[in-house]
PDB file of N, CA and C in Angstrom:
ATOM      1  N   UNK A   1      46.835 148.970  72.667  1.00  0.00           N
ATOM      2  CA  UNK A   1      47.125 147.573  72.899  1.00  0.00           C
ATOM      3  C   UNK A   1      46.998 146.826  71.575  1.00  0.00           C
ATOM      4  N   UNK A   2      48.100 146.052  71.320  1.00  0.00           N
ATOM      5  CA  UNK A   2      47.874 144.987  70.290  1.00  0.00           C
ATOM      6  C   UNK A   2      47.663 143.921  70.400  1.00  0.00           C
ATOM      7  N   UNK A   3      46.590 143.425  69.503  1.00  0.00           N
ATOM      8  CA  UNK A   3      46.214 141.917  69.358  1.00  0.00           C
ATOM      9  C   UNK A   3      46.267 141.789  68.399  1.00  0.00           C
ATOM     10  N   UNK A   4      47.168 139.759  68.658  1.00  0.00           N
ATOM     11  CA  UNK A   4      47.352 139.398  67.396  1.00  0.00           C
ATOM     12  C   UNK A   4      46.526 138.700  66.493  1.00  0.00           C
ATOM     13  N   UNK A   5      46.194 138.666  65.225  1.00  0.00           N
ATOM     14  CA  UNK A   5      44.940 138.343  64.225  1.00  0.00           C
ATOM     15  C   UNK A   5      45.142 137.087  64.329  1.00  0.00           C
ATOM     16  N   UNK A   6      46.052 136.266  64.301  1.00  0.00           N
ATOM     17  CA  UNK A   6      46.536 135.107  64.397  1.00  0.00           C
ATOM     18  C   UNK A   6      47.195 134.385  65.165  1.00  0.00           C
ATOM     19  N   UNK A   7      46.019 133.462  65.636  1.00  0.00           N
ATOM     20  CA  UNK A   7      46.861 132.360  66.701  1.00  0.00           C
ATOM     21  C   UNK A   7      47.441 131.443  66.354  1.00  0.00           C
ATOM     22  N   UNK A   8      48.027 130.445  67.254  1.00  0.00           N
ATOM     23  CA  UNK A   8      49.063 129.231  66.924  1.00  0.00           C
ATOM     24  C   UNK A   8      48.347 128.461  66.794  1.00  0.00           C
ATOM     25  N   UNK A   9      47.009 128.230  66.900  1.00  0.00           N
ATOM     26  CA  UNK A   9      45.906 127.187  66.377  1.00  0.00           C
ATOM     27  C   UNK A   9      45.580 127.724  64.877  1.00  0.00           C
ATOM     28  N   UNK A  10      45.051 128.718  64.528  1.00  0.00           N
ATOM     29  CA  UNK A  10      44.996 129.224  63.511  1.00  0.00           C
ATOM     30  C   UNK A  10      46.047 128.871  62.512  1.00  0.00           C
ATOM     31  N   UNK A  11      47.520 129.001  62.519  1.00  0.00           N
ATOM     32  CA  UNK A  11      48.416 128.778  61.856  1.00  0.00           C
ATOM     33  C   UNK A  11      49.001 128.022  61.574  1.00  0.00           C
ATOM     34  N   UNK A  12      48.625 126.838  62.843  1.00  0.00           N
ATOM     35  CA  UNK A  12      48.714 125.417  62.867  1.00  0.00           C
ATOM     36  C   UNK A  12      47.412 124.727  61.527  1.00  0.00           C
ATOM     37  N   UNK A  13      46.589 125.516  61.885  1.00  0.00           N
ATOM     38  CA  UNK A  13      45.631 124.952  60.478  1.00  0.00           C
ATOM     39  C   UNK A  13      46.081 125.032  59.440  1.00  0.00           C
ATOM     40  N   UNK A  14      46.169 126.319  59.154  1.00  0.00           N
ATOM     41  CA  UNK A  14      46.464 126.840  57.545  1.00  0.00           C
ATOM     42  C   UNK A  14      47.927 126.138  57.302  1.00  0.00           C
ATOM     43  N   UNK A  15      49.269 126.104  58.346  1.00  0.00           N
ATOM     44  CA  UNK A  15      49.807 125.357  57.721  1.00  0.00           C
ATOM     45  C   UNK A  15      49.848 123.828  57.215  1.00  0.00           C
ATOM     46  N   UNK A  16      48.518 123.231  57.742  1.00  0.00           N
ATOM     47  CA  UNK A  16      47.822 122.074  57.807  1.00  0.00           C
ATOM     48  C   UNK A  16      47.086 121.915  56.313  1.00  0.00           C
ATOM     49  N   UNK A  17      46.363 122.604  56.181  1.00  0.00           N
ATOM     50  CA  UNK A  17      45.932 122.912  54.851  1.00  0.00           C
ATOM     51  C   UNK A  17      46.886 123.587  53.543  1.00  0.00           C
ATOM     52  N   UNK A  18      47.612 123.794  53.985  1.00  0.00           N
ATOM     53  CA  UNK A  18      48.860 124.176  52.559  1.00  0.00           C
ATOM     54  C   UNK A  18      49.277 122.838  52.510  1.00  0.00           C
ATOM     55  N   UNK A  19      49.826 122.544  53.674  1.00  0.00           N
ATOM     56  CA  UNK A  19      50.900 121.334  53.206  1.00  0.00           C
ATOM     57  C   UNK A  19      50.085 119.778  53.285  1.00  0.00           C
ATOM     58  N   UNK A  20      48.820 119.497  53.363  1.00  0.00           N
ATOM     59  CA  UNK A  20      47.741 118.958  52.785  1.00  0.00           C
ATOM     60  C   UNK A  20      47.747 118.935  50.720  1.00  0.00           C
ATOM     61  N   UNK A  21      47.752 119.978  50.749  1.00  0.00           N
ATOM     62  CA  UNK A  21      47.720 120.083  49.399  1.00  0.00           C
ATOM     63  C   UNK A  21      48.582 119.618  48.058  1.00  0.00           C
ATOM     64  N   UNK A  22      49.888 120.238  48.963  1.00  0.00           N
ATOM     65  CA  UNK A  22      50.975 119.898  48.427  1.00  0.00           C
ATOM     66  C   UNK A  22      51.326 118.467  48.819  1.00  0.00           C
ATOM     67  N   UNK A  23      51.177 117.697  49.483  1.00  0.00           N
ATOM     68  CA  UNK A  23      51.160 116.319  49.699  1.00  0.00           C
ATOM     69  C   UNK A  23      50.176 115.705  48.479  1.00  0.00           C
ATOM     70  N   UNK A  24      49.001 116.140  48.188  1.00  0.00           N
ATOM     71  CA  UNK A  24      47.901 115.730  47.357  1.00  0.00           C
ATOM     72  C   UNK A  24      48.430 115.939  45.656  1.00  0.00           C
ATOM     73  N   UNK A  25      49.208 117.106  45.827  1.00  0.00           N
ATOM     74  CA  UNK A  25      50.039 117.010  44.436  1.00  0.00           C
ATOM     75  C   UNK A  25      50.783 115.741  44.249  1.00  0.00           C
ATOM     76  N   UNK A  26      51.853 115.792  44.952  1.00  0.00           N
ATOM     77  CA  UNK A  26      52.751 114.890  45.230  1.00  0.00           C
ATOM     78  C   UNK A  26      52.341 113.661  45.145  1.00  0.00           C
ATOM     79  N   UNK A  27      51.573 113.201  45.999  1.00  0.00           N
ATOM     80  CA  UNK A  27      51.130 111.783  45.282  1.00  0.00           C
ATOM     81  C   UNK A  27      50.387 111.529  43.991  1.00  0.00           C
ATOM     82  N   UNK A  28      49.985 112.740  43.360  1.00  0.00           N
ATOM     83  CA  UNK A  28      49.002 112.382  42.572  1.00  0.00           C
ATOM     84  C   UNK A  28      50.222 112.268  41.485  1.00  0.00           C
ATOM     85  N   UNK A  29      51.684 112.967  41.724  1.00  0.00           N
ATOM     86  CA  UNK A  29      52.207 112.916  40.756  1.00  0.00           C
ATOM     87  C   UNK A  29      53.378 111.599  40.790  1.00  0.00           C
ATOM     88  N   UNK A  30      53.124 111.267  41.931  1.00  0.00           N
ATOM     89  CA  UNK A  30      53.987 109.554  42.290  1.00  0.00           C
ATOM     90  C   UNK A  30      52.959 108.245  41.712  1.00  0.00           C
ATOM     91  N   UNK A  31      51.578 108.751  41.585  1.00  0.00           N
ATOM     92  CA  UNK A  31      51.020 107.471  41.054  1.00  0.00           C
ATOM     93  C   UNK A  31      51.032 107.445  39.073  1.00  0.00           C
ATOM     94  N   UNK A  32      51.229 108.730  39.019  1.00  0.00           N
ATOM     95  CA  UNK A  32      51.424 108.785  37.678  1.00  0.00           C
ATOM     96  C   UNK A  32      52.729 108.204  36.955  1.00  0.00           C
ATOM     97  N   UNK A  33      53.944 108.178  37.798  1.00  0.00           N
ATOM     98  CA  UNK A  33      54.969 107.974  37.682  1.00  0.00           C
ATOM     99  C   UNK A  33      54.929 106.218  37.867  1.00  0.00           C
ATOM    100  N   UNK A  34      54.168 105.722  38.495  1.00  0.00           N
ATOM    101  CA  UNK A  34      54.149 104.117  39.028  1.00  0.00           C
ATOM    102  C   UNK A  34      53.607 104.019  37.245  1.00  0.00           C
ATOM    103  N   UNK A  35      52.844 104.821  36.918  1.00  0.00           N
ATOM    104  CA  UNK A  35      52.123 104.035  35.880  1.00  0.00           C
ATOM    105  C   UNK A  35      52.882 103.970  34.645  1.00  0.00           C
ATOM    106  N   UNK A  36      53.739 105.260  34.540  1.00  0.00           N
ATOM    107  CA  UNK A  36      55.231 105.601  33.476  1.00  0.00           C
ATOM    108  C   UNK A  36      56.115 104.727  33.613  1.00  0.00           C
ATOM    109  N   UNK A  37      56.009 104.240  35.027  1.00  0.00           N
ATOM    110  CA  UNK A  37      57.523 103.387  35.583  1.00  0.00           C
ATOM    111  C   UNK A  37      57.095 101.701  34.807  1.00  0.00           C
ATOM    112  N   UNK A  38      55.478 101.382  34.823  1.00  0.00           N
ATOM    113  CA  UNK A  38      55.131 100.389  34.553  1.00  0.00           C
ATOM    114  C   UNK A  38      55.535 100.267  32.856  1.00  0.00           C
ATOM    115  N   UNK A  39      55.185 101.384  32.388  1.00  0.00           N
ATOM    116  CA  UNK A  39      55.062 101.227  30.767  1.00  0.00           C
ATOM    117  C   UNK A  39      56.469 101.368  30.208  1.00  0.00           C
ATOM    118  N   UNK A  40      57.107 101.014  31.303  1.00  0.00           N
ATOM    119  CA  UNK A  40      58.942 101.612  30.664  1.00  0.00           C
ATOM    120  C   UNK A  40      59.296 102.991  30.506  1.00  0.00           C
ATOM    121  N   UNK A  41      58.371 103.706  30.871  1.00  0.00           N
ATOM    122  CA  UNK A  41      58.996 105.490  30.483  1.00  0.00           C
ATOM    123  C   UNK A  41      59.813 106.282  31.397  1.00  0.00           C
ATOM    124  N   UNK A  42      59.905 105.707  32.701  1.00  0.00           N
ATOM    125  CA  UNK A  42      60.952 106.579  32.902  1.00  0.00           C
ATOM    126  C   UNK A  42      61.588 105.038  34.136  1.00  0.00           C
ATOM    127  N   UNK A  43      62.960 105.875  34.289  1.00  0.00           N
ATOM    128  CA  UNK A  43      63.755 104.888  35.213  1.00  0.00           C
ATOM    129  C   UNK A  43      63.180 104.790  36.496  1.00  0.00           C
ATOM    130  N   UNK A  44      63.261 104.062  37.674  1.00  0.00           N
ATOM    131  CA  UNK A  44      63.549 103.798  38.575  1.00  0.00           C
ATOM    132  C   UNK A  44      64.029 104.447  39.860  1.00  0.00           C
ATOM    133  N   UNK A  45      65.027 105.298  39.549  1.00  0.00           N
ATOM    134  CA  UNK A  45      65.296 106.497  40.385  1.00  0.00           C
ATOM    135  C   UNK A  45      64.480 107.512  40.067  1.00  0.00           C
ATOM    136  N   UNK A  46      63.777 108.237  39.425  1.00  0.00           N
ATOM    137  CA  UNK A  46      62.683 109.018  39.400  1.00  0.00           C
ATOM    138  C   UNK A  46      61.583 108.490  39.997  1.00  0.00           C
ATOM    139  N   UNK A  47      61.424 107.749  40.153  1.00  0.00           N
ATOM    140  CA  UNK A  47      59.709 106.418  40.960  1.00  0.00           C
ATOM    141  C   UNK A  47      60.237 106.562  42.401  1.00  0.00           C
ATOM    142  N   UNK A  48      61.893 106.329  42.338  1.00  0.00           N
ATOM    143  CA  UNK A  48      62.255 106.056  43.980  1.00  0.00           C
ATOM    144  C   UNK A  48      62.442 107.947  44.652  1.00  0.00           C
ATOM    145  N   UNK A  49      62.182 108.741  43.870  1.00  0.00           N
ATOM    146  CA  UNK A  49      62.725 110.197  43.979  1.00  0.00           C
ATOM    147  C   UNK A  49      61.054 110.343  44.599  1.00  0.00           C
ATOM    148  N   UNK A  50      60.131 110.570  43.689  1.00  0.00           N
ATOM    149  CA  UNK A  50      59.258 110.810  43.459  1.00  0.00           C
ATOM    150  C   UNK A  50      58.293 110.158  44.878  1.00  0.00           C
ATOM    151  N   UNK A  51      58.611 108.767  45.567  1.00  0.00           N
ATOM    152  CA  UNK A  51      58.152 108.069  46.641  1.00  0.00           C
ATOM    153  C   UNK A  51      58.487 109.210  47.594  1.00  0.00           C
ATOM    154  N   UNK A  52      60.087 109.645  47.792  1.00  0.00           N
ATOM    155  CA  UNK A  52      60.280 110.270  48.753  1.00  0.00           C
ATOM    156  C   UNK A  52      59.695 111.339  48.982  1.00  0.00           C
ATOM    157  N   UNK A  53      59.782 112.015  48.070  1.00  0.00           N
ATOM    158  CA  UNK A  53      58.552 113.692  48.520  1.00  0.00           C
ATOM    159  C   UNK A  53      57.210 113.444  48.419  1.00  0.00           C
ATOM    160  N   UNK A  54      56.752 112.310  48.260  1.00  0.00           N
ATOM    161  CA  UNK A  54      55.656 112.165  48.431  1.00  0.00           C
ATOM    162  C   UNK A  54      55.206 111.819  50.002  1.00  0.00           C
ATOM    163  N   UNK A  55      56.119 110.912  50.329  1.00  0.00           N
ATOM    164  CA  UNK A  55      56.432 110.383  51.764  1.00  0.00           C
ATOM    165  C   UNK A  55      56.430 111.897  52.555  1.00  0.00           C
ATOM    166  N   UNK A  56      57.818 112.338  52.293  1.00  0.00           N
ATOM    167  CA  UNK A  56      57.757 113.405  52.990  1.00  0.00           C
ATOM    168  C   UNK A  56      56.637 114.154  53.077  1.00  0.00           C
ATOM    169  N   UNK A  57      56.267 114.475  52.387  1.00  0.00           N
ATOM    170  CA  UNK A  57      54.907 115.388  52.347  1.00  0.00           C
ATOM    171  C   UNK A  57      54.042 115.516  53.031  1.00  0.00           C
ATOM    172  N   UNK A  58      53.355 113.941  53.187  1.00  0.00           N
ATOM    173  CA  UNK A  58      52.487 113.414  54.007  1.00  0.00           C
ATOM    174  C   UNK A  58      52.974 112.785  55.101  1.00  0.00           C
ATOM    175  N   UNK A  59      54.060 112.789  55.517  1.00  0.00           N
ATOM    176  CA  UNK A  59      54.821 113.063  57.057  1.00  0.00           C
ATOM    177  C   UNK A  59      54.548 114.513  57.601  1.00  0.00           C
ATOM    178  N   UNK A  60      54.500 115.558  56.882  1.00  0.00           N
ATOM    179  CA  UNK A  60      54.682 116.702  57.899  1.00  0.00           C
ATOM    180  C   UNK A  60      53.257 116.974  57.440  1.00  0.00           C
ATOM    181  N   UNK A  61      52.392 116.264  56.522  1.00  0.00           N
ATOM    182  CA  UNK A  61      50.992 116.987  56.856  1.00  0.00           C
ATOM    183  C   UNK A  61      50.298 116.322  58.325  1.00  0.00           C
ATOM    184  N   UNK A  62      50.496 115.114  58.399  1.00  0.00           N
ATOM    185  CA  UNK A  62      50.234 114.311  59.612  1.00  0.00           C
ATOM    186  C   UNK A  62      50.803 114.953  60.796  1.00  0.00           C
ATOM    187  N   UNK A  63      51.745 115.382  60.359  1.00  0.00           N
ATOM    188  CA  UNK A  63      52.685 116.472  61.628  1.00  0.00           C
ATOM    189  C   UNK A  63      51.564 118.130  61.837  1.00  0.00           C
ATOM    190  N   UNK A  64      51.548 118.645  61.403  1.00  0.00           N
ATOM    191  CA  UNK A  64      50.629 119.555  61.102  1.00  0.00           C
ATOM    192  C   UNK A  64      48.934 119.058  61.723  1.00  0.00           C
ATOM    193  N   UNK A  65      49.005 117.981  61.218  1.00  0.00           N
ATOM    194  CA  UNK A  65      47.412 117.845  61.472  1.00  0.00           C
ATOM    195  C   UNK A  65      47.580 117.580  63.582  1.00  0.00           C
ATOM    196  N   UNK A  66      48.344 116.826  63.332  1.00  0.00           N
ATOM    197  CA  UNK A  66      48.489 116.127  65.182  1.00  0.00           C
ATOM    198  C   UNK A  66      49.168 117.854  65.864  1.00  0.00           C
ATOM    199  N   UNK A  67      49.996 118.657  65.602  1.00  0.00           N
ATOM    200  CA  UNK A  67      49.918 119.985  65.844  1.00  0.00           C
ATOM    201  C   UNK A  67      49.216 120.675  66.369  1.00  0.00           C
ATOM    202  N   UNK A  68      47.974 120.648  65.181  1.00  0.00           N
ATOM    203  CA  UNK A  68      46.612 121.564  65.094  1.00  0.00           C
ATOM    204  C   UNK A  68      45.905 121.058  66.068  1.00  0.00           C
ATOM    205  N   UNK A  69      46.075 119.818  66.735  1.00  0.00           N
ATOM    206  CA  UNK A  69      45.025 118.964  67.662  1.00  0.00           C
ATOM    207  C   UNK A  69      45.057 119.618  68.924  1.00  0.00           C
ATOM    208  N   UNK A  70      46.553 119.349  68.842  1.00  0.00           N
ATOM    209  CA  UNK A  70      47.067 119.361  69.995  1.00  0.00           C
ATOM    210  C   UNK A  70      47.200 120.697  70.423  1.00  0.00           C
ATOM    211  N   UNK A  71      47.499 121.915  69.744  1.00  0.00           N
ATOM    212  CA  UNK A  71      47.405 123.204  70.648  1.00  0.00           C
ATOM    213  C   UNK A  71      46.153 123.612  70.908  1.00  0.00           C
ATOM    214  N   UNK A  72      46.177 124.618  71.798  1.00  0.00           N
ATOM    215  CA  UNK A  72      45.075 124.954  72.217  1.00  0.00           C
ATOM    216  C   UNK A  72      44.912 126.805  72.025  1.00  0.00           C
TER     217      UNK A  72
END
């Protein structure tokens, strides 16, 4: 008989915690960009690029986290 090592709660975490992380990049690298965008160094569409995957990011970690709640 096989059992599996990994449940859908389990995987619901870890993908909770990856994409946690990568959200934590992401903004850390959108506030750096607010501060480039302030000093004139880069355009406008890189600040507005840079919002979006940050956004995104922390849309599907919130997705992930309410996931992980919710299965059982």
């Amino acid at each position: 008989m096989y059992t599996p090592s990994m449940s859908l709660k389990n995987a619901a975490l870890l993908a909770f915690v990856g994409t946690l992380l990568a959200a934590a990049l992401l903004i850390y690298d959108f506030v750096f960009d607010i501060i480039n965008f302030a000093q004139g160094l880069i355009p406008l569409v890189k600040l507005f690029a840079s919002f979006i995957y940050a956004l995104a990011a922390l849309s599907l970690a919130v997705f992930f986290y309410v996931f992980q709640k919710k299965s059982e």
